[in-house]
Protein backbone atom coordinates (compact mmCIF):
# COMPACT_ATOMS: atom_id res chain seq x y z
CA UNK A 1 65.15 109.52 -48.07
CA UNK A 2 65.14 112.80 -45.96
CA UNK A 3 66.57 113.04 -42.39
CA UNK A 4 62.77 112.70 -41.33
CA UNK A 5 61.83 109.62 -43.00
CA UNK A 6 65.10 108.49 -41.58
CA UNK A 7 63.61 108.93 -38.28
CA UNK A 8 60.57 107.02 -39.10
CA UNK A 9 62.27 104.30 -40.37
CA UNK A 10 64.73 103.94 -36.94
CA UNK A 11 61.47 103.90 -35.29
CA UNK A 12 59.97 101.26 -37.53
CA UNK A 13 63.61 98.90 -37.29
CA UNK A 14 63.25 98.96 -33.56
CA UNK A 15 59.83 97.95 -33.24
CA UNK A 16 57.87 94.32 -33.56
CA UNK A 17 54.61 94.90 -32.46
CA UNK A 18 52.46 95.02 -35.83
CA UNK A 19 50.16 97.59 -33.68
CA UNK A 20 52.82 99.76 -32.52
CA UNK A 21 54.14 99.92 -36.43
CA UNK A 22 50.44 101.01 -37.88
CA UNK A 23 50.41 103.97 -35.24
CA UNK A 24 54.37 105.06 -36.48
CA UNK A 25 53.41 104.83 -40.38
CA UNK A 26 50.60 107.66 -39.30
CA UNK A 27 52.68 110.18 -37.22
CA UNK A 28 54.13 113.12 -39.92
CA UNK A 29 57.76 114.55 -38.62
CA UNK A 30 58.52 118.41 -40.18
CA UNK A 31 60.51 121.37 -38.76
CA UNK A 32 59.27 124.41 -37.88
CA UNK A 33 61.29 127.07 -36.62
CA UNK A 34 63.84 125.39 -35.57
CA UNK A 35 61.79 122.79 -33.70
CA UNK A 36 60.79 119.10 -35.06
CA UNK A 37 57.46 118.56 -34.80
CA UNK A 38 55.82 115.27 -34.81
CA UNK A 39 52.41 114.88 -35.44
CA UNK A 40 50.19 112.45 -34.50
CA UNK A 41 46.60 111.34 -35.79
CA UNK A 42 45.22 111.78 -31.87
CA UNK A 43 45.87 111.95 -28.50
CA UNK A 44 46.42 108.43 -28.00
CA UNK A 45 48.99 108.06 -30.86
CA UNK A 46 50.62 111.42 -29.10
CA UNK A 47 51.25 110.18 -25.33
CA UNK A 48 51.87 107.00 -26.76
CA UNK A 49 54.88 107.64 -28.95
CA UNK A 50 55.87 110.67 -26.10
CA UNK A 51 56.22 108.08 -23.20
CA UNK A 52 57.55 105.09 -25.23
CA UNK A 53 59.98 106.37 -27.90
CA UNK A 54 60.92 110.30 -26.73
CA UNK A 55 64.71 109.00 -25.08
CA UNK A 56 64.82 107.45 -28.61
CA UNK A 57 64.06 109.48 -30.63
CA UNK A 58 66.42 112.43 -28.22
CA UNK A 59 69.12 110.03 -29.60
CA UNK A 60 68.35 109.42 -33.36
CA UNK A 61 68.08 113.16 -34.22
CA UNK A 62 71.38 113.82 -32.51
CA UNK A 63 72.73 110.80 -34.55
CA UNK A 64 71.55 112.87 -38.05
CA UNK A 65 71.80 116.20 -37.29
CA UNK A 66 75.36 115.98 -35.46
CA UNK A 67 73.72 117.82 -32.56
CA UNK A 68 70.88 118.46 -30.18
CA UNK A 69 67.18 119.63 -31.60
CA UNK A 70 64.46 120.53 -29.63
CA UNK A 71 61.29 118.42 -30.63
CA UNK A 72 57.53 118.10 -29.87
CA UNK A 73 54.51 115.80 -30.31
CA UNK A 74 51.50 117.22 -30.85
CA UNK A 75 47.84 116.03 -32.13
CA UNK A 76 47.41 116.99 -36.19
CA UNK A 77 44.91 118.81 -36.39
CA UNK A 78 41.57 117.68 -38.57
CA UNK A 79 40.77 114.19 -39.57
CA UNK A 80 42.58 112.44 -42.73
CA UNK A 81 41.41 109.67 -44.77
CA UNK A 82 43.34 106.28 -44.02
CA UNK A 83 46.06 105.87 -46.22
CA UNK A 84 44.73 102.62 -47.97
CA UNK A 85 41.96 105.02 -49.32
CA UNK A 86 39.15 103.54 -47.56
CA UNK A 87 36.71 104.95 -45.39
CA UNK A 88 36.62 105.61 -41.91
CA UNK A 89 35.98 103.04 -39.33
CA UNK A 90 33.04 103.86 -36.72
CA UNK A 91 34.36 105.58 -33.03
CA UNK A 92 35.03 102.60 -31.24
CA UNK A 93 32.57 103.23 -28.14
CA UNK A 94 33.63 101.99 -24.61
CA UNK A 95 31.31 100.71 -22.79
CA UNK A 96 30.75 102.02 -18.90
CA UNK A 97 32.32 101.07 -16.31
CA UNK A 98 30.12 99.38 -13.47
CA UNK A 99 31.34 99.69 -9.72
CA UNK A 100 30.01 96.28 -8.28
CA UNK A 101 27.11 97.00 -5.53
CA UNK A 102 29.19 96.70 -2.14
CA UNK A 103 26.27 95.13 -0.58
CA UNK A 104 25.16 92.59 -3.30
CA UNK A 105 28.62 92.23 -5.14
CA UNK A 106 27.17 91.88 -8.52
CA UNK A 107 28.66 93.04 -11.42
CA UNK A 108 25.87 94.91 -13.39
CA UNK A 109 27.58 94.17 -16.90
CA UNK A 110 26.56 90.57 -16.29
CA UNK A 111 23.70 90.30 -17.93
CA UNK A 112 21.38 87.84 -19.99
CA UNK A 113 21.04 90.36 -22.49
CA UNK A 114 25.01 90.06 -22.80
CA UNK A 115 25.59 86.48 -22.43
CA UNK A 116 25.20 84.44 -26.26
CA UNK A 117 23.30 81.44 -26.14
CA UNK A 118 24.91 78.34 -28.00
CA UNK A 119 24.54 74.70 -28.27
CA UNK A 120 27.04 75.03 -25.53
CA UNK A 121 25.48 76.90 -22.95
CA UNK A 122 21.55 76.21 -23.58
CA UNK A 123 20.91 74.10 -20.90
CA UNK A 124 22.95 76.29 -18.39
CA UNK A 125 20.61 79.42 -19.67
CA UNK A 126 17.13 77.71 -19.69
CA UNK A 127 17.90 76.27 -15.97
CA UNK A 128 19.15 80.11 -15.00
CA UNK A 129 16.03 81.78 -16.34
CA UNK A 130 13.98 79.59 -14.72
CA UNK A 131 15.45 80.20 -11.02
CA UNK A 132 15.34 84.15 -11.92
CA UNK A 133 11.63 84.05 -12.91
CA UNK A 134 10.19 81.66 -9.65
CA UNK A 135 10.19 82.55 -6.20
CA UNK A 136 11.16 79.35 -5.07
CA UNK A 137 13.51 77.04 -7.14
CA UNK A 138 13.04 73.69 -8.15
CA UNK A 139 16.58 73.60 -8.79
CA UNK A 140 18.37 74.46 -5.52
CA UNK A 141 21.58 75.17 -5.54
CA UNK A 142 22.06 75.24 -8.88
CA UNK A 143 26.16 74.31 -9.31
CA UNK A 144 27.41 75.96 -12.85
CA UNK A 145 30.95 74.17 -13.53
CA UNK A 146 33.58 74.64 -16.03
CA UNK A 147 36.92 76.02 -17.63
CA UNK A 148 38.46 79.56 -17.20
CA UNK A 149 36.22 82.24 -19.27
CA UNK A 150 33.39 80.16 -20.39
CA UNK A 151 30.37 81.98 -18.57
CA UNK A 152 30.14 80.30 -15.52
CA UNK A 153 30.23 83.61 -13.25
CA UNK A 154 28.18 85.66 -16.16
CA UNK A 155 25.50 83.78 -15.53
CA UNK A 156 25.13 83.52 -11.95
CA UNK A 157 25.66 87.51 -11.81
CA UNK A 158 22.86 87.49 -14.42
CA UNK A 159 20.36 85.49 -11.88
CA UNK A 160 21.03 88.16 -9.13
CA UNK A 161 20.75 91.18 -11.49
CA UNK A 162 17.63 89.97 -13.14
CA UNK A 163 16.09 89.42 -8.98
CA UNK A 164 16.94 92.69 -8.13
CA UNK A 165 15.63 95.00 -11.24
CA UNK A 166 12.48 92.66 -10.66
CA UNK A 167 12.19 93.65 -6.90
CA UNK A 168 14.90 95.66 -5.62
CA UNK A 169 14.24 95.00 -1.85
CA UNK A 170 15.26 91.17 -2.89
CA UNK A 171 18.35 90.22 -0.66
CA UNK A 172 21.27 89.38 -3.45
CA UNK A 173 24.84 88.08 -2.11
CA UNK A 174 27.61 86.66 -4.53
CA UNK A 175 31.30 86.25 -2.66
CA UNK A 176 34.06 83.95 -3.73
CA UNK A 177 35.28 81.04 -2.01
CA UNK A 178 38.50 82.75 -0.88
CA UNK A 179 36.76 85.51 0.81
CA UNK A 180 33.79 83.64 2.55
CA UNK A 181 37.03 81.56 4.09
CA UNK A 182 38.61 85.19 4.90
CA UNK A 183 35.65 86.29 6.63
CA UNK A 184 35.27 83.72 8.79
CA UNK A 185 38.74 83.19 9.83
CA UNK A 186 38.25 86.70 10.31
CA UNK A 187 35.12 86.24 12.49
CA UNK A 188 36.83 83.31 14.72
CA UNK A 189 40.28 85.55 15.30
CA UNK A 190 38.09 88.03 16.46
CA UNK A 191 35.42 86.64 18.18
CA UNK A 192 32.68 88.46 15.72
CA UNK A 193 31.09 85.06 14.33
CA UNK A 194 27.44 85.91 15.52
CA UNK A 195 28.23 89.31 13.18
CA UNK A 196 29.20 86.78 10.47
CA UNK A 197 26.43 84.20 10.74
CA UNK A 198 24.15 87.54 10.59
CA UNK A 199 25.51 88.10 7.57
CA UNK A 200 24.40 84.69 5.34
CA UNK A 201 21.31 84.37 7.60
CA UNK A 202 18.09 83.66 5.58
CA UNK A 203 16.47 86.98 7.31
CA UNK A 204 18.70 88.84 4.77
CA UNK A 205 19.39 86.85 1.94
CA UNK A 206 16.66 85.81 -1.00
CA UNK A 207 19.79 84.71 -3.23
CA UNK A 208 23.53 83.52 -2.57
CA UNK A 209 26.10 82.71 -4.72
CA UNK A 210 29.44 81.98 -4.37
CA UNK A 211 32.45 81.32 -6.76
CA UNK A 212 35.36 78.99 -7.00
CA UNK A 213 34.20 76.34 -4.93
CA UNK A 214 36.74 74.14 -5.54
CA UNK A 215 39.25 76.31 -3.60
CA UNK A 216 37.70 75.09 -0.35
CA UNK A 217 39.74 72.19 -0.20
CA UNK A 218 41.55 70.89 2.87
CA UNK A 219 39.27 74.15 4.73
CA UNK A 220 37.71 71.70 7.28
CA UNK A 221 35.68 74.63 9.72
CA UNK A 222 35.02 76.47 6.89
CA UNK A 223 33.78 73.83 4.53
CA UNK A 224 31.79 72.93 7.95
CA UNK A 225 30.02 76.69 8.09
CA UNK A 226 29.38 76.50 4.26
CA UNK A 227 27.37 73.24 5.19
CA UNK A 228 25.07 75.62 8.19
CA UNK A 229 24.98 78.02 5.68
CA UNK A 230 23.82 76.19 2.02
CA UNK A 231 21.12 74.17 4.96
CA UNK A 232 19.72 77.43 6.44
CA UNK A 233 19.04 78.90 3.19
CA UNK A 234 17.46 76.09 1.29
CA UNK A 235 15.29 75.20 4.64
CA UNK A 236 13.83 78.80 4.28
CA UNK A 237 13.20 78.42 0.88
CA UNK A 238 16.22 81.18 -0.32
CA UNK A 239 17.97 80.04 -3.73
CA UNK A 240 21.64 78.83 -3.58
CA UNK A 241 24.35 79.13 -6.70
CA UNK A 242 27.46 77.74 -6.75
CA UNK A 243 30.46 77.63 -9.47
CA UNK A 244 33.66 75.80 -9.47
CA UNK A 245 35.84 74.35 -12.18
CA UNK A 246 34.91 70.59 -11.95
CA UNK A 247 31.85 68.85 -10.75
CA UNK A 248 31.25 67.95 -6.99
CA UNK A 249 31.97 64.50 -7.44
CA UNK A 250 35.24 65.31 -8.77
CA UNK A 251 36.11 66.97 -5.71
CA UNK A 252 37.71 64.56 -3.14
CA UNK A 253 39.39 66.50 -1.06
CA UNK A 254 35.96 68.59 -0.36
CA UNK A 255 34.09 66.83 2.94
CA UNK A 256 31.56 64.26 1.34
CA UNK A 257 28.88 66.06 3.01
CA UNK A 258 29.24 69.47 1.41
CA UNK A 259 29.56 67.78 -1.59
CA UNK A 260 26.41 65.90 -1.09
CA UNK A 261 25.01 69.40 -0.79
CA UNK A 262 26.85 71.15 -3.96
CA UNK A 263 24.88 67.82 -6.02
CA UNK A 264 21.68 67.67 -4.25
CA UNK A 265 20.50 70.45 -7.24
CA UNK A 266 20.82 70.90 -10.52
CA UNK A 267 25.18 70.18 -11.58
CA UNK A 268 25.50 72.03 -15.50
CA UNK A 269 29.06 72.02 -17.33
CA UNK A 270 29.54 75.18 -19.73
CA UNK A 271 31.32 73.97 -22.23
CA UNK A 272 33.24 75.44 -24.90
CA UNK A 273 31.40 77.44 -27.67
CA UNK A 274 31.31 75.84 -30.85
CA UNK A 275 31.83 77.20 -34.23
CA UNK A 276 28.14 78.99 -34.61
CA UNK A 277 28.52 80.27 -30.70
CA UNK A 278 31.95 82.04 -31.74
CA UNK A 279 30.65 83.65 -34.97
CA UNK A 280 27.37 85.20 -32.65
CA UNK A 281 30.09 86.00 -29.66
CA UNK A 282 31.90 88.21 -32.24
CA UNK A 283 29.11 89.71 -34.19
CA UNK A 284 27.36 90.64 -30.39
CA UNK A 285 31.17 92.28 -29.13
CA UNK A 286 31.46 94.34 -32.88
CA UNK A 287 28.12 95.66 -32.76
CA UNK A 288 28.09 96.65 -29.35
CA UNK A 289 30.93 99.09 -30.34
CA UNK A 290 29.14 100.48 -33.30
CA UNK A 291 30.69 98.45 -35.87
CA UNK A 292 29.72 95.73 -38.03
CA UNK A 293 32.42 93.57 -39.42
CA UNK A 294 32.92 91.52 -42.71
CA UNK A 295 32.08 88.08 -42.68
CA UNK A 296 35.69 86.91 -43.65
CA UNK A 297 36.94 88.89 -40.41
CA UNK A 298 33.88 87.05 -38.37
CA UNK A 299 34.95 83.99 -39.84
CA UNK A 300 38.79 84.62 -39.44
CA UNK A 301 38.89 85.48 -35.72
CA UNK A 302 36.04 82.78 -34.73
CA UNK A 303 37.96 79.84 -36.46
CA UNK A 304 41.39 80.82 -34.83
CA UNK A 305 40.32 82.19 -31.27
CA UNK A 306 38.65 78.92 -29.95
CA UNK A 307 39.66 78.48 -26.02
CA UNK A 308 37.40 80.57 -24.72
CA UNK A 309 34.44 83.34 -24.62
CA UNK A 310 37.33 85.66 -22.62
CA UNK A 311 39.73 85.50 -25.62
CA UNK A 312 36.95 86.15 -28.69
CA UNK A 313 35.73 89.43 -26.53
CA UNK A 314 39.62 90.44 -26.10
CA UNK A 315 40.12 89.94 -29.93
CA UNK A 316 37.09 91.70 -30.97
CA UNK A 317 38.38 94.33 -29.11
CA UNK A 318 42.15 94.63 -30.05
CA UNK A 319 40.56 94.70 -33.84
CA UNK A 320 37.91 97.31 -33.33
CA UNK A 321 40.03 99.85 -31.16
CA UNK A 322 43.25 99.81 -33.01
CA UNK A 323 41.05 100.20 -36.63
CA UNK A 324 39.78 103.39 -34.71
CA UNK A 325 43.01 104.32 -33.21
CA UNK A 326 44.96 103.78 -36.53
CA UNK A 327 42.09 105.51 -38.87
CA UNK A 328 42.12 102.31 -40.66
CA UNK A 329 38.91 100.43 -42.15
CA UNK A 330 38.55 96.60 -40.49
CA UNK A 331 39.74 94.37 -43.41
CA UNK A 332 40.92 90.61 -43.19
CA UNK A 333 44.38 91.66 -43.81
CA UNK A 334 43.84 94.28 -41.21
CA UNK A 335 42.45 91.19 -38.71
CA UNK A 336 45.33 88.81 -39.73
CA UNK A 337 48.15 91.73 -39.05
CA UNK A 338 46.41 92.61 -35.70
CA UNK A 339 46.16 88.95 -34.17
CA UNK A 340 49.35 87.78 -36.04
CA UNK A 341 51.67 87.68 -32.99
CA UNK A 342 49.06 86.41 -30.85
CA UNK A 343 48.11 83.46 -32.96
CA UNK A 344 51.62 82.79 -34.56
CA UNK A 345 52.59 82.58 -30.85
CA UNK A 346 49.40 79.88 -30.01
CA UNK A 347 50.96 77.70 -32.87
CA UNK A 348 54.93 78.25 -31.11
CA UNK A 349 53.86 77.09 -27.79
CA UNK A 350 53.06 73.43 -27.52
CA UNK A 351 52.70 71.60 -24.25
CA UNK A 352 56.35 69.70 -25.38
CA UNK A 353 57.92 73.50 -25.60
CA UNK A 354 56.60 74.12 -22.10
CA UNK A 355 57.64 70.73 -20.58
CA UNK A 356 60.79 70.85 -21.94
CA UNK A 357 61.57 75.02 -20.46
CA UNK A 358 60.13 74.03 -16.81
CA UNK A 359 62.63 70.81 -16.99
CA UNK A 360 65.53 73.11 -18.07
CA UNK A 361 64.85 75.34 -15.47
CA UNK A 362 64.38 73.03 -12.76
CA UNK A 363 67.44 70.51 -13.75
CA UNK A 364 65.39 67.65 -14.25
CA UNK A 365 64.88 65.34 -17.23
CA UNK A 366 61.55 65.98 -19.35
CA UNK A 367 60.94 61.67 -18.74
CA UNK A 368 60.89 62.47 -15.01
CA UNK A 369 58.50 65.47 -15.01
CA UNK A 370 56.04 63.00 -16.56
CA UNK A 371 56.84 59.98 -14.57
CA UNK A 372 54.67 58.70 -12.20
CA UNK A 373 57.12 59.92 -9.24
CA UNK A 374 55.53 61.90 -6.30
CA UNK A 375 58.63 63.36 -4.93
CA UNK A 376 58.12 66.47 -3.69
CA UNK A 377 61.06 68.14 -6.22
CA UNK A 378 58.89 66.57 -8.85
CA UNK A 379 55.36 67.48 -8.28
CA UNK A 380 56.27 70.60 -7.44
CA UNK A 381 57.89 71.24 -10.88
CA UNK A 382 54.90 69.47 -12.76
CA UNK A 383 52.06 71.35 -11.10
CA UNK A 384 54.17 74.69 -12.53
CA UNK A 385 53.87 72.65 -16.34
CA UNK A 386 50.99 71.99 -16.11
CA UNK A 387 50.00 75.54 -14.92
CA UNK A 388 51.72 76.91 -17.91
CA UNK A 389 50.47 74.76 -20.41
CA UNK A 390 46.78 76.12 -19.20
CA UNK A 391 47.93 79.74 -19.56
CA UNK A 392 49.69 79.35 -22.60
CA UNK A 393 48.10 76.88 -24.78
CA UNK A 394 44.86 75.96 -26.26
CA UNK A 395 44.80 72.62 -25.15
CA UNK A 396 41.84 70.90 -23.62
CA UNK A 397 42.80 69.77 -19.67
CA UNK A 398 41.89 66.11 -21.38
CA UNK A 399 44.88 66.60 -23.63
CA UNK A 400 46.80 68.15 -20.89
CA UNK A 401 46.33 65.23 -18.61
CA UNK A 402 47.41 62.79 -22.05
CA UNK A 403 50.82 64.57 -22.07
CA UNK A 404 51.58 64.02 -18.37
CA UNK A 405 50.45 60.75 -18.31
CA UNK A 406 47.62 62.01 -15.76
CA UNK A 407 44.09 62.20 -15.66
CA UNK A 408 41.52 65.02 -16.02
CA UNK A 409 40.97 65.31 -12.11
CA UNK A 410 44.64 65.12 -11.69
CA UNK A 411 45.35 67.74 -13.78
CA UNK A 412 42.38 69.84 -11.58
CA UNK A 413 44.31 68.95 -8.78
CA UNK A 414 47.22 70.26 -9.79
CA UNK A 415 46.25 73.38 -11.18
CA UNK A 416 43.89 74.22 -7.77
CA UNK A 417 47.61 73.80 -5.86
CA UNK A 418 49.59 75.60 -7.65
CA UNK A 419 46.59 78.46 -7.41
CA UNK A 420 46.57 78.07 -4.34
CA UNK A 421 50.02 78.37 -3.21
CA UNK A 422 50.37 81.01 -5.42
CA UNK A 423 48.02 83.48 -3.54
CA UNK A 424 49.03 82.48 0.01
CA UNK A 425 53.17 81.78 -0.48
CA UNK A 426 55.42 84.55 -1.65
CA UNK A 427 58.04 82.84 -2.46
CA UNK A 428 56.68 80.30 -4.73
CA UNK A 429 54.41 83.68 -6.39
CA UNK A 430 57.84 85.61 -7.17
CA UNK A 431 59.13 82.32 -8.33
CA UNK A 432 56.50 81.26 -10.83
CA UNK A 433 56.25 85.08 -11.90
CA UNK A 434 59.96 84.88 -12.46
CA UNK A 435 59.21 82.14 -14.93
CA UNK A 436 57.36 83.69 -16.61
CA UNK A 437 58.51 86.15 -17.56
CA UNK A 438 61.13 84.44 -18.54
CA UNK A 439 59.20 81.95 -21.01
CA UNK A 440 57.24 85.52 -22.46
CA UNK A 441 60.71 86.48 -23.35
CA UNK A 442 62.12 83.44 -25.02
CA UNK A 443 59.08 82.66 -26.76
CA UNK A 444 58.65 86.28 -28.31
């Protein structure tokens, strides 16, 4: 083995990112004049390797040679074939970025030509289409409710886009429940609340929407001015959609009035997409980037990437860009090397592994963290659990709640709080970020 390949290999030891190895086994090291060159397959792979691994390398070729060498990346010029022989993939093609209207707030990517009807999401389509295409709603407000990254706020952007590119003069809103509260805290500091009443008034609005619901807990005045607002708009006929991770009548530390009003509609849960939803999901994401996959790699990434809609699109596209990136066709073994940390890491963390780090960490028993107790050095402690074990596990909230002796709303509750206080209190944000970054490193 030459001095070069010696280099290559140092690289390889150091490294255990499967991705990070495919774009090393590419690069070519030689010497011209003096200099080491390093060449790359493209620019990525270049600026890459130059801002990770330069120091590094500074130190391995002073290591061989017995002295210091002036090197360089640069981009190898023409294409090669992929060293397994096969043929190139497709240029992975990015799709555009979409600056959200700053009057409507709708993200124009949210579309019902880009959301994948399933057995799961039917019923929450149909009812959608239907408000888009009438003037006035039967179903008003329409309430969309469930998990992280299952289509709930795809949808509703859908309704407003499909409004507007039918009429553009229609009057489209869609705000979140943190900043409606922000604005009109905002309004009442500063005496501007006719500006802000102005603002959801039926004059100007045809559609409203508003996210995260649930996060309007324990916001008496504000849960108060939601109730003016959802009455004005229905009274004038305007259609009102609302999203939230449980159902209204989950909700019991929402005033029973507004939740009268969240109900008084149509309530749909979006659940999670079955087998045949996954497979279409990752067929759709491949072939918008130009690139149609093999059925075992359909079949591979829909059977293992099951929590949610987010985490098939992110897969799809770890596959597609690195197979571009790396020159290499999209194979199963390709898929399996790809998503091998990822899922071998799904399989580490259990709900047990995460119980059992937060207990360590806080100096309490594992029993007690899943006691009934409500001591405040005990909830406190559980909430950040059970907030992990939702980040970092594929476990159903159901399951969740089993393995903290807690029910389903419970675990809601919990997982609202912790949210909660870890947007509006610094200390517990720097001290749950500390954590984790602590469990990323222990668990990698």
């Amino acid at each position: 083995m030459d001095r070069y390949e010696v280099i290559r290999e140092s690289m390889l030891a150091r490294i255990p990112s499967a991705s990070e190895r495919a774009l090393i086994e590419l690069i070519d090291i030689s010497e011209e004049d003096g200099t080491i060159v390093i060449a790359c397959p493209n620019s990525f792979s270049q600026k890459y390797l130059n801002k990770q691994y330069k120091d590094f390398i500074a130190r391995r070729i002073r290591e061989l040679f017995g002295r210091d060498v002036e090197f360089q990346f640069c981009v190898r010029a023409g294409r090669e074939l992929p060293r397994d022989g096969g043929e190139h993939p497709i240029q992975m093609t990015l799709p555009a970025l979409s600056t959200p209207s700053p009057a409507s707030g709708l993200n124009t990517n949210f579309t019902f030509e880009e959301f994948i009807v399933g057995r799961c999401n039917a019923f929450a389509y149909e009812a959608a289409m239907a408000v888009s295409d009438e003037e006035i709603s039967k179903y008003n407000p329409l309430y969309f409710y469930s998990d992280i990254g299952l289509g709930k706020s795809h949808i509703a952007h859908a309704i407003g886009n499909k409004v507007v590119s039918a009429k553009s003069s229609t009057g489209v809103r869609y705000t979140t429940a943190r900043d409606f509260s922000q604005d009109f805290v905002h309004s009442v500091r500063n005496n501007c609340q006719s500006l802000f009443k102005k603002t959801y008034a039926p004059a100007k609005l045809d559609v409203f929407f508003i996210d995260d619901v649930h996060l309007f807990k324990n916001k008496e005045k504000t849960q108060m001015e939601l109730c003016h607002v959802i009455d004005d708009l229905i009274s004038a006929g305007k259609q009102v959609i609302l999203s939230g991770y449980r159902p209204p009548s989950s909700m019991s530390q929402i005033d029973k009035g507004l939740r009268s009003r969240f109900s008084a509609g149509l309530v749909i849960d979006l659940k999670r997409p079955d087998k045949l939803t996954r497979d279409k999901i990752v067929r759709y994401k491949a072939s918008k980037n130009g690139i149609t996959l093999p059925e075992e790699v359909v079949e591979f990434i829909s059977a293992n990437v099951v929590s949610s809609i987010r985490e098939l699109e992110s897969a799809v596209m770890t596959i597609t860009a690195m197979s571009s990136l790396m020159k290499r066709r999209i194979t199963l073994d390709l898929a399996r090397e790809l998503l091998e940390g990822t899922l071998e890491k799904q399989q580490r963390i259990t709900v047990e592994l995460i119980q059992n780090f937060v207990s360590k960490n806080f100096a309490i028993t594992r029993e007690t963290l899943v006691s009934p107790s409500r001591k405040k050095e005990i909830v406190y402690p559980r909430q950040v659990a059970i907030f992990l074990c939702r980040r970092y596990t594929r476990e159903p909230l159901q399951n969740i709640g089993n393995a903290f002796s807690r029910k389903h709303s419970s675990i809601i509750h919990s997982l609202e709080a912790i949210e909660a206080m870890y947007k509006d209190n610094l200390k517990v944000k720097r001290e749950i970020d500390f954590l984790i970054e602590k469990f990323e490193a222990e668990t990698a």
